[in-house]
N, C-alpha and C. Protein backbone atom coordinates (compact mmCIF):
# COMPACT_ATOMS: atom_id res chain seq x y z
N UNK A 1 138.02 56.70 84.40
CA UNK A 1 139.29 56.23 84.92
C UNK A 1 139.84 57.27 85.88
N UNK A 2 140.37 57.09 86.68
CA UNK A 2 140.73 57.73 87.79
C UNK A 2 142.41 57.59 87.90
N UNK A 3 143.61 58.38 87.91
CA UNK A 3 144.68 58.01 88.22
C UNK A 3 145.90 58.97 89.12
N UNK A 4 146.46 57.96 89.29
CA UNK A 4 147.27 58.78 90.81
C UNK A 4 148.62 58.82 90.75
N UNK A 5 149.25 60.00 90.53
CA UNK A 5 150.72 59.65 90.52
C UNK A 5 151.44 58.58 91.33
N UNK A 6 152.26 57.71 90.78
CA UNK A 6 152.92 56.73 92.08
C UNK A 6 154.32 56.79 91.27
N UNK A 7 154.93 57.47 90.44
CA UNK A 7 156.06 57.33 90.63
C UNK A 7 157.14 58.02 89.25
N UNK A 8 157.95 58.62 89.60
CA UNK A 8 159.07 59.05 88.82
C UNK A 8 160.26 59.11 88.32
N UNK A 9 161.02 58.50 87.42
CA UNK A 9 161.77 57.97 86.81
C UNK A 9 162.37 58.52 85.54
N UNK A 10 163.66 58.63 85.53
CA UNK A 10 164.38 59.26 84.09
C UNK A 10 165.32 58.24 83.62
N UNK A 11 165.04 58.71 82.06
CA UNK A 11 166.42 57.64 81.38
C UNK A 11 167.12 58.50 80.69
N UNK A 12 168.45 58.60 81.06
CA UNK A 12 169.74 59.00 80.68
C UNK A 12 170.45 58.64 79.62
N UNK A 13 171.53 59.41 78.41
CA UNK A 13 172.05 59.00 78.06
C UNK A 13 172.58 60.13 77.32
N UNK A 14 173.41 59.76 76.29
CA UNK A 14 174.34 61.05 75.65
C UNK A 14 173.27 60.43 74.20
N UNK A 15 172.59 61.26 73.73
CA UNK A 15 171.58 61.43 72.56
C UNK A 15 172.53 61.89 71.80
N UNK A 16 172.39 61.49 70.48
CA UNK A 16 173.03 62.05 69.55
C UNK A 16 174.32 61.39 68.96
N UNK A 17 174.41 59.66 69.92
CA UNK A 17 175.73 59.54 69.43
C UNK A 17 175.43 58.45 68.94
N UNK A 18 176.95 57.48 68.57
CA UNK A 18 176.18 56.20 67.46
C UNK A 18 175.90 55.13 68.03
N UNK A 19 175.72 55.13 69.19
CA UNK A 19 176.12 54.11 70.68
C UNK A 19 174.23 53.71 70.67
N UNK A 20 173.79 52.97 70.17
CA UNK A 20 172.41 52.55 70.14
C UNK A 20 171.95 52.23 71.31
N UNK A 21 172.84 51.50 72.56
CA UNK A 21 172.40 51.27 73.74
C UNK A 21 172.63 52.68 74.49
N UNK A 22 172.62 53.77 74.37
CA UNK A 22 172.90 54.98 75.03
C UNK A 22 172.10 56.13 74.35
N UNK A 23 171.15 55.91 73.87
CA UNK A 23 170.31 56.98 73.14
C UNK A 23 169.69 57.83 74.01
N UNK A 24 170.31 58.06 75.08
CA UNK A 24 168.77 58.74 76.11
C UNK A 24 167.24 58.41 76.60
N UNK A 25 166.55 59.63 75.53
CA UNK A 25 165.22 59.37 76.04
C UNK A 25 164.72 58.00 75.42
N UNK A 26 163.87 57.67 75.60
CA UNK A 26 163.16 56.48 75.32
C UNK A 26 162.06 56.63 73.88
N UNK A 27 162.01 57.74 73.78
CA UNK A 27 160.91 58.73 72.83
C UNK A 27 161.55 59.73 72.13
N UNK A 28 161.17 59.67 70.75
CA UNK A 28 162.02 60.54 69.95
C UNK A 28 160.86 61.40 69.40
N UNK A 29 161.40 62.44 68.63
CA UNK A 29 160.71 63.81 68.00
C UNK A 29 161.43 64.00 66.92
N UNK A 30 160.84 63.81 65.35
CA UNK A 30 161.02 63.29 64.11
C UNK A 30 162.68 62.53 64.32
N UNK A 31 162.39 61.75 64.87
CA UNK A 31 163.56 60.59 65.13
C UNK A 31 164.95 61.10 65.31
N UNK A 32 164.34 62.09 66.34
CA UNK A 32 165.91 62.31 67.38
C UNK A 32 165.51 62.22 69.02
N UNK A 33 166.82 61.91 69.13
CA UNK A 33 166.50 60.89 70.90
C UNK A 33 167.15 62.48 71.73
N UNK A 34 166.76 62.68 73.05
CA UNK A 34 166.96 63.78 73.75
C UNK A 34 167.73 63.10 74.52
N UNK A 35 168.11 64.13 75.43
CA UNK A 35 169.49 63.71 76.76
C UNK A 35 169.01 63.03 77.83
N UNK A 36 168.07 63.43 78.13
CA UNK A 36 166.84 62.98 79.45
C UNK A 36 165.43 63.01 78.98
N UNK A 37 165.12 61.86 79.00
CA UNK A 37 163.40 61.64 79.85
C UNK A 37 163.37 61.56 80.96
N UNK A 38 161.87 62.13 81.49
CA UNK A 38 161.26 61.92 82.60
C UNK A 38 159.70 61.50 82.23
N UNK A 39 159.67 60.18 82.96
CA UNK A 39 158.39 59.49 83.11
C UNK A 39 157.73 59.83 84.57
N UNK A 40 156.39 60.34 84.22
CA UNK A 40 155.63 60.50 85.63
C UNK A 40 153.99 59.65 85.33
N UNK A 41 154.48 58.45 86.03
CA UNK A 41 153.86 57.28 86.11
C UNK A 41 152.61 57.55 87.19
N UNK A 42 151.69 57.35 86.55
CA UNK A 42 149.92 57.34 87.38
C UNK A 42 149.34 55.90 86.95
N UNK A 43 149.30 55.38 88.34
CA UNK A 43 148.21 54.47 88.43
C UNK A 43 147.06 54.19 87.72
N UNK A 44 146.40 53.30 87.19
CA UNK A 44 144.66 53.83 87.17
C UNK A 44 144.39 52.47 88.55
N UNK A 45 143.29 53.57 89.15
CA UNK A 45 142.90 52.71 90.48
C UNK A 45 141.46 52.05 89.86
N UNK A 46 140.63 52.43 88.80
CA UNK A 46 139.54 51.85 89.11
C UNK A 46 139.59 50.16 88.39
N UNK A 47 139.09 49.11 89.12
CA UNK A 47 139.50 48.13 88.67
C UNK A 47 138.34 47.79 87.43
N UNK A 48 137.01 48.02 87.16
CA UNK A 48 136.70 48.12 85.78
C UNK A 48 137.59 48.46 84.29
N UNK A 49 138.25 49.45 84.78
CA UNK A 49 139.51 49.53 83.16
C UNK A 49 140.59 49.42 83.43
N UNK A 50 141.10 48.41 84.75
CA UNK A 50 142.86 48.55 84.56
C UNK A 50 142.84 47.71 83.56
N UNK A 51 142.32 46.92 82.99
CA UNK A 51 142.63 45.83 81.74
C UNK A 51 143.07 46.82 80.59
N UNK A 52 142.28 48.10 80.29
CA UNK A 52 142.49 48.78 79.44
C UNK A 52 143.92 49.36 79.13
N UNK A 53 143.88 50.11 80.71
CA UNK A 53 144.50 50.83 80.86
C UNK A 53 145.30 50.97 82.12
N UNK A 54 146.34 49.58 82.55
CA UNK A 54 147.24 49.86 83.90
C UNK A 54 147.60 51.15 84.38
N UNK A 55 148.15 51.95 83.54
CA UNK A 55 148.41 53.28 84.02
C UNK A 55 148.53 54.30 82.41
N UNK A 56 148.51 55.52 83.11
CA UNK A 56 149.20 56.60 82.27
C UNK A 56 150.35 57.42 82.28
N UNK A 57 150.95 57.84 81.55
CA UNK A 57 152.18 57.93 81.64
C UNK A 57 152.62 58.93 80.98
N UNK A 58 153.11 60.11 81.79
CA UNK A 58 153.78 61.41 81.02
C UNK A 58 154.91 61.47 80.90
N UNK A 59 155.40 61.63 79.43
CA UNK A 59 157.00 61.52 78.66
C UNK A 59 157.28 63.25 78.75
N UNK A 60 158.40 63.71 79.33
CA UNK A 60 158.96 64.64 79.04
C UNK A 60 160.57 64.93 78.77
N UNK A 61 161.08 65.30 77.84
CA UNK A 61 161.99 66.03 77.39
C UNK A 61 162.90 66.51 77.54
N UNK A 62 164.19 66.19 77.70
CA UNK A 62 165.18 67.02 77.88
C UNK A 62 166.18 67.49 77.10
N UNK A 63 166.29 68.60 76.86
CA UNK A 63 167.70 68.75 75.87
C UNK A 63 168.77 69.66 77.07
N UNK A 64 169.99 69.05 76.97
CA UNK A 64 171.17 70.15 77.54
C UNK A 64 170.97 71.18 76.54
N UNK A 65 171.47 72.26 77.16
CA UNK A 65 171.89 74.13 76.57
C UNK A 65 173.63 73.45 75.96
N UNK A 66 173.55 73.81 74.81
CA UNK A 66 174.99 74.16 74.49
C UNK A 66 175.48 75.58 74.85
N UNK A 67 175.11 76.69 75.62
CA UNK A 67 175.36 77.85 75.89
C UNK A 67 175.11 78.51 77.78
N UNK A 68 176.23 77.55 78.11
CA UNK A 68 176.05 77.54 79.51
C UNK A 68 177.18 78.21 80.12
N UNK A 69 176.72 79.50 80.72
CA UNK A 69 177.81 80.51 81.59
C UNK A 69 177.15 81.40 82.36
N UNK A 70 177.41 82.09 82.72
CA UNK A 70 176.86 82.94 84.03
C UNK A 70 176.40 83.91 83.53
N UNK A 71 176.11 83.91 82.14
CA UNK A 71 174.82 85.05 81.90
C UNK A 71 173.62 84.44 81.25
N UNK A 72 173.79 82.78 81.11
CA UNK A 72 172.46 82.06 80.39
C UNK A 72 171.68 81.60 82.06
N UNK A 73 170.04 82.15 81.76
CA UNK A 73 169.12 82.43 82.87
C UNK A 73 169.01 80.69 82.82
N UNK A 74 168.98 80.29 84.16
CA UNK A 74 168.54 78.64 84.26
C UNK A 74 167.00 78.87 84.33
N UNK A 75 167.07 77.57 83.65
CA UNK A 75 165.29 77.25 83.25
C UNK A 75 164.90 76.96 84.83
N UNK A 76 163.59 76.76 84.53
CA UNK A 76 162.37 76.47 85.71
C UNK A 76 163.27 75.07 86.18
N UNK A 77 163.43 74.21 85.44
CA UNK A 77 163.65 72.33 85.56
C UNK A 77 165.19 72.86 86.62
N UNK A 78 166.28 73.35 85.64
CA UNK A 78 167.33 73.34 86.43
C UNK A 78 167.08 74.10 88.13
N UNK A 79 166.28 74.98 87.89
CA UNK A 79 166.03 75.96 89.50
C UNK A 79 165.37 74.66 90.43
N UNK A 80 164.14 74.02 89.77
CA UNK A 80 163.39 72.52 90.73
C UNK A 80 164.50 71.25 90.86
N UNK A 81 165.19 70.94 89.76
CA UNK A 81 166.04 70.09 90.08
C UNK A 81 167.44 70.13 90.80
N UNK A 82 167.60 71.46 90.89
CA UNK A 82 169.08 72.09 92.09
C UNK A 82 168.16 71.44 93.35
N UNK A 83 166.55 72.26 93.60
CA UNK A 83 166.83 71.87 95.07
C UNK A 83 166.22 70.42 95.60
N UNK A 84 165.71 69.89 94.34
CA UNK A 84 165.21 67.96 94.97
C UNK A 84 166.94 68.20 95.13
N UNK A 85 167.95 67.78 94.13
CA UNK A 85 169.39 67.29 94.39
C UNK A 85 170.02 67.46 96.03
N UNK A 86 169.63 68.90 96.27
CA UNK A 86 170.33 69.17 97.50
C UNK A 86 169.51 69.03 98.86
N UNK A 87 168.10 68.05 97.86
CA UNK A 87 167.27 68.18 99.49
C UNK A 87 166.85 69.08 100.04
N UNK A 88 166.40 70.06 99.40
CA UNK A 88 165.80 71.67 99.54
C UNK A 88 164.31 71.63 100.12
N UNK A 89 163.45 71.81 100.20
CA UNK A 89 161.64 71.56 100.33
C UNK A 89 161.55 72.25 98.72
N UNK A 90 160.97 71.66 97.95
CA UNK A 90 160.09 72.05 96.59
C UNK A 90 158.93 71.78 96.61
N UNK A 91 158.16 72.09 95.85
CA UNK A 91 156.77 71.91 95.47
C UNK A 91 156.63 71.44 94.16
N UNK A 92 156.39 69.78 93.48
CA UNK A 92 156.35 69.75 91.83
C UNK A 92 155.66 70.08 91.67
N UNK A 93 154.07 70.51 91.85
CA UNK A 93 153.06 71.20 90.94
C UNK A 93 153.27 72.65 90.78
N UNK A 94 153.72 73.69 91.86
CA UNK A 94 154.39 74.57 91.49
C UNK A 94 155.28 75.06 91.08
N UNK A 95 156.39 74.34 90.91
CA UNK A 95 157.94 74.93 90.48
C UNK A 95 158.12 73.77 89.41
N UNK A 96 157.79 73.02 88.44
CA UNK A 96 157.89 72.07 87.63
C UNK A 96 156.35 72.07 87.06
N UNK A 97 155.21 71.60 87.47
CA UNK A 97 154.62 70.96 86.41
C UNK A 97 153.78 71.99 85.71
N UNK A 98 153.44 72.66 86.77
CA UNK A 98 152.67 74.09 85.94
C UNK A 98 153.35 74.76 84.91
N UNK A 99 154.55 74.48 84.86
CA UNK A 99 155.79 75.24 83.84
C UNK A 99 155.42 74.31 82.54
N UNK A 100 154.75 73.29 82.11
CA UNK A 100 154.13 72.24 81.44
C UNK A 100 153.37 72.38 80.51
N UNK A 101 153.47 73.07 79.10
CA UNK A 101 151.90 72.62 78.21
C UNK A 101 151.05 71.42 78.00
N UNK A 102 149.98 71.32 79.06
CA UNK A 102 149.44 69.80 78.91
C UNK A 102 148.66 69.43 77.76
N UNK A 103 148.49 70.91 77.00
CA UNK A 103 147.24 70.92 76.40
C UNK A 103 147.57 70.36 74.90
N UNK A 104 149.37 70.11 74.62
CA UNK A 104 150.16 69.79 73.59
C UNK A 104 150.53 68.75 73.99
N UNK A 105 150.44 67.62 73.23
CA UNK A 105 150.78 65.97 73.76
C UNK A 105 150.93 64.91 72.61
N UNK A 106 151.60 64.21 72.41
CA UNK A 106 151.25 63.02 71.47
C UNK A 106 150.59 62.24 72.93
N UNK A 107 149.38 61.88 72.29
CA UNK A 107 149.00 60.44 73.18
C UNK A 107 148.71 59.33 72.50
N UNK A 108 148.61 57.95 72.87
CA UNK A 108 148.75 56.83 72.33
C UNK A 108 148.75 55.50 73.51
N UNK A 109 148.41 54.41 72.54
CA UNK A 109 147.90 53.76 73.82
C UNK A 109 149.67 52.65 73.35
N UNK A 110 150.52 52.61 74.45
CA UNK A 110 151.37 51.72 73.85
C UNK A 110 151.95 50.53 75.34
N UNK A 111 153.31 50.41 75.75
CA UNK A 111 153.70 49.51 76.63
C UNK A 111 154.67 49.87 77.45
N UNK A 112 154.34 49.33 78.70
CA UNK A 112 156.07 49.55 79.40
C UNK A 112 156.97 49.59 78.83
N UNK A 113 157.95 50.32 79.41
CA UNK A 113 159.55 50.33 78.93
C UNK A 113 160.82 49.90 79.81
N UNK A 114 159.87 48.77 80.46
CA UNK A 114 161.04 47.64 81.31
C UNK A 114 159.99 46.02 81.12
N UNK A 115 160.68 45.10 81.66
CA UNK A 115 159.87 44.02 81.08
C UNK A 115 158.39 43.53 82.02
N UNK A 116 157.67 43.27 81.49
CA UNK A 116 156.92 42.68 80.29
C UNK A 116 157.07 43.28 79.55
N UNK A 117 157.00 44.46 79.61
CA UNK A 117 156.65 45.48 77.78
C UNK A 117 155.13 45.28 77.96
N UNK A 118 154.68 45.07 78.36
CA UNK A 118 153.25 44.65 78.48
C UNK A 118 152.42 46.15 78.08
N UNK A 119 151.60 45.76 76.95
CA UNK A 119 151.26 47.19 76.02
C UNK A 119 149.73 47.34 76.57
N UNK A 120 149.63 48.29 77.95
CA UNK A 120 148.68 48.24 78.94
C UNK A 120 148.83 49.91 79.39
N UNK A 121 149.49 50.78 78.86
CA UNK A 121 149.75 52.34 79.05
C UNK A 121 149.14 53.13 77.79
N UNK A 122 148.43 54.17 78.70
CA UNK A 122 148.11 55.37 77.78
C UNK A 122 149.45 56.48 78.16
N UNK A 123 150.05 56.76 77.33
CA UNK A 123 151.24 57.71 76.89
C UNK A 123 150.63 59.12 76.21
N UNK A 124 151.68 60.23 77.14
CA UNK A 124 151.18 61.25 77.03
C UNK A 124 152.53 61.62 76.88
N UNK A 125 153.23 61.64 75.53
CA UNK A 125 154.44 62.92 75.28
C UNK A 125 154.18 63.89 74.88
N UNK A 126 154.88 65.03 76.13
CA UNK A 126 155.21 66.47 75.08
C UNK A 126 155.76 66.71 74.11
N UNK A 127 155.59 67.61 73.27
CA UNK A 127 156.62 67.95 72.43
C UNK A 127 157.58 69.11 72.56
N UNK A 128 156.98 69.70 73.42
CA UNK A 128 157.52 70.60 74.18
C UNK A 128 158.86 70.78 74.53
N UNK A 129 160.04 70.46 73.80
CA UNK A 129 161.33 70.07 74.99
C UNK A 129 161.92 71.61 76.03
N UNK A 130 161.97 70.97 77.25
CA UNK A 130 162.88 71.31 78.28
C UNK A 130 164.12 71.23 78.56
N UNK A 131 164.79 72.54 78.14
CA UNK A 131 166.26 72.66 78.35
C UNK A 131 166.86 72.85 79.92
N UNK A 132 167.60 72.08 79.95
CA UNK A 132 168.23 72.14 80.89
C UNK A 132 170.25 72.45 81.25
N UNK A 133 170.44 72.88 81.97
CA UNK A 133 171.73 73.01 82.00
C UNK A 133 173.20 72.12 82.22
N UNK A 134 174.03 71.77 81.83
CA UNK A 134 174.76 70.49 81.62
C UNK A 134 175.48 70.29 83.29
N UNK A 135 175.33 71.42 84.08
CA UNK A 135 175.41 71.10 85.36
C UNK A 135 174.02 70.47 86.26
N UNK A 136 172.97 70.59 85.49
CA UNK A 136 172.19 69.69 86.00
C UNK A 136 171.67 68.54 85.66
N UNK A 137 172.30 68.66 84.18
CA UNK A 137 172.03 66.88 83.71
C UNK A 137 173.37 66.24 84.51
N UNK A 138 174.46 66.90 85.40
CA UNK A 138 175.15 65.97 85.61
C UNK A 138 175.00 65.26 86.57
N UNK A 139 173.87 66.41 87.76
CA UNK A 139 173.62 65.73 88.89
C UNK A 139 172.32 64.30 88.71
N UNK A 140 172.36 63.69 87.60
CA UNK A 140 171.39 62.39 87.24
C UNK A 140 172.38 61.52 87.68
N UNK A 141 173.72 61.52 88.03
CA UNK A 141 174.36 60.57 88.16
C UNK A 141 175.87 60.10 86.64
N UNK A 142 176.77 59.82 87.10
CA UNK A 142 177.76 59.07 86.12
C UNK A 142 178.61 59.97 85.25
N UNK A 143 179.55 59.03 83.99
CA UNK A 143 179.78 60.20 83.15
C UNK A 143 179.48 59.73 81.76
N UNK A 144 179.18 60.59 80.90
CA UNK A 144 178.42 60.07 79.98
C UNK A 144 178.55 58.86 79.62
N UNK A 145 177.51 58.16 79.47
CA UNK A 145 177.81 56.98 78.73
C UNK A 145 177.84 55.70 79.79
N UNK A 146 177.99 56.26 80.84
CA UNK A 146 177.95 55.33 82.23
C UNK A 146 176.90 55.00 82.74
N UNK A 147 176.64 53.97 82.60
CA UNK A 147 174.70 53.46 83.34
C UNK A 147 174.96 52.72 84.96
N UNK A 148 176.35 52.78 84.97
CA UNK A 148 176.12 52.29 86.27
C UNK A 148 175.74 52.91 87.61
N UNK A 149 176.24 54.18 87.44
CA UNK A 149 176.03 54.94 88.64
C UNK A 149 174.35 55.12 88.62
N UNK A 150 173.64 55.06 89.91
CA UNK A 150 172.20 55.43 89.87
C UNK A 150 171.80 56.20 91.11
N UNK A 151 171.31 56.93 91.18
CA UNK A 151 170.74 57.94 92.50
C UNK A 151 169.81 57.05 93.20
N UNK A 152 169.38 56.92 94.62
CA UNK A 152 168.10 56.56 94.87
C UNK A 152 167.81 57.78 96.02
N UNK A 153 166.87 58.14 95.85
CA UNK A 153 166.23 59.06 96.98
C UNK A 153 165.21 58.77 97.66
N UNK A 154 165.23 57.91 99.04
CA UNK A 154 163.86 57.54 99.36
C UNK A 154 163.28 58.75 100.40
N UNK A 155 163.63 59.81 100.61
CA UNK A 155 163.22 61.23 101.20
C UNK A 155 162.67 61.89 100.47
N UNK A 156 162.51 61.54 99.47
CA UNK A 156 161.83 62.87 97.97
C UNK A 156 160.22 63.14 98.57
N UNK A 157 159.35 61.77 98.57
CA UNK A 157 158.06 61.98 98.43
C UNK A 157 157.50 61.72 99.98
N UNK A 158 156.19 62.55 100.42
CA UNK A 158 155.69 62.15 101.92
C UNK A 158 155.09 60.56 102.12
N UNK A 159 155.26 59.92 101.53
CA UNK A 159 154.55 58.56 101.65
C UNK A 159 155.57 57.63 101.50
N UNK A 160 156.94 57.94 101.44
CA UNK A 160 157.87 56.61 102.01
C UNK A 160 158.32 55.99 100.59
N UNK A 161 157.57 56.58 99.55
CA UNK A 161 157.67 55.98 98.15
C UNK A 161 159.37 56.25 97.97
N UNK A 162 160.11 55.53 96.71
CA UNK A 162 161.44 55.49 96.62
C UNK A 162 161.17 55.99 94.93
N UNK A 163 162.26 57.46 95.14
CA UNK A 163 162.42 57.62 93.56
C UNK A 163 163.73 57.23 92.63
N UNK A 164 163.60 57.07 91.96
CA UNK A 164 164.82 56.62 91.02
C UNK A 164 165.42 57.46 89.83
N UNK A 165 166.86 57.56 90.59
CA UNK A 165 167.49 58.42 89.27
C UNK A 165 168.46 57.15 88.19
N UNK A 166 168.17 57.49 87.22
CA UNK A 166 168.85 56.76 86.39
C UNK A 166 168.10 55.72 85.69
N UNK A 167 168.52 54.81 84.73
CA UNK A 167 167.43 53.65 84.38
C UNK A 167 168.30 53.70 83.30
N UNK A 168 167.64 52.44 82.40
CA UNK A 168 168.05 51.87 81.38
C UNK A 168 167.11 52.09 79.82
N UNK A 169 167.40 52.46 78.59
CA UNK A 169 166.28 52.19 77.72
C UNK A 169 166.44 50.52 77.36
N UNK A 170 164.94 50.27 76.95
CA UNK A 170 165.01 48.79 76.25
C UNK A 170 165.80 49.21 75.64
N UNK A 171 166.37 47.24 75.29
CA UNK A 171 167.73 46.58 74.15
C UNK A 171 166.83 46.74 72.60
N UNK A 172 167.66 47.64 71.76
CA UNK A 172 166.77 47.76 70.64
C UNK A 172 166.87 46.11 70.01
């Protein structure tokens, strides 16, 4: 199988509260939901196993810092995600994904998480979580609890592709 990044996507929410449609990530770790996921969605191009396997799909992690002031060092995520926000030039394999234990993963073969649901994904979560700073979970858009506001950035990637900030988890 052969696969190609085509696309990146986070789901938002205030984790931790009793609001079932607002749980954050989409993926929990002994059944607690984080502040942010990020899905980095790969193709599979070869057409012998897309039946198997439409794509693969890396789940990562976010928790806010409850200890945010001008002497807590910002993580790798908050330093890469200041400059996509402000339209900076970054590099994700250098300043984000290499920062990554790939070699630690739940994988599993399960389904989209918009509709069909169609259970055609190999899933690759870390367990790893990535803290981030509550000034940069704010630049995802809204205020807590708000799904309406959504980012779109169609300047992010060299191929014209459109990324998306914001999203929805399935209706439990």
């Amino acid at each position: 199988m052969s696969f190609t990044p085509t696309n990146i996507h986070f789901h938002k929410g205030t984790a931790g509260t009793a609001d079932l449609e607002d749980d954050g990530s989409e993926h929990t770790l002994n059944g607690e939901h984080f502040d942010l996921e990020m899905h980095i969605v790969n193709l599979n191009h070869n057409t012998n196993t897309k039946k198997k396997f439409l794509a693969a799909v890396i789940g990562i992690l976010f928790r806010v810092s409850p200890h945010e002031d001008e002497h807590h060092s910002r993580s790798f995520a908050d330093i890469f995600f200041g400059k996509l926000f402000n339209k900076e030039e970054c590099d994700f394999n250098t300043e984000f994904f290499q920062h990554l234990n790939m070699n630690e993963r739940y994988v599993y073969k399960g389904s989209l998480t918009t509709p069909p649901y169609a259970e055609t994904l190999l899933w690759n979560v870390l367990p790893n979580i990535v803290t981030i700073s509550k000034s940069t979970y704010d630049l995802f858009g809204g205020v807590d609890g708000n799904k309406e506001i959504e980012k779109e950035y169609n300047d992010y990637v060299n191929y014209g592709e459109v990324v998306y900030f914001g999203g929805e988890n399935r209706m439990p």
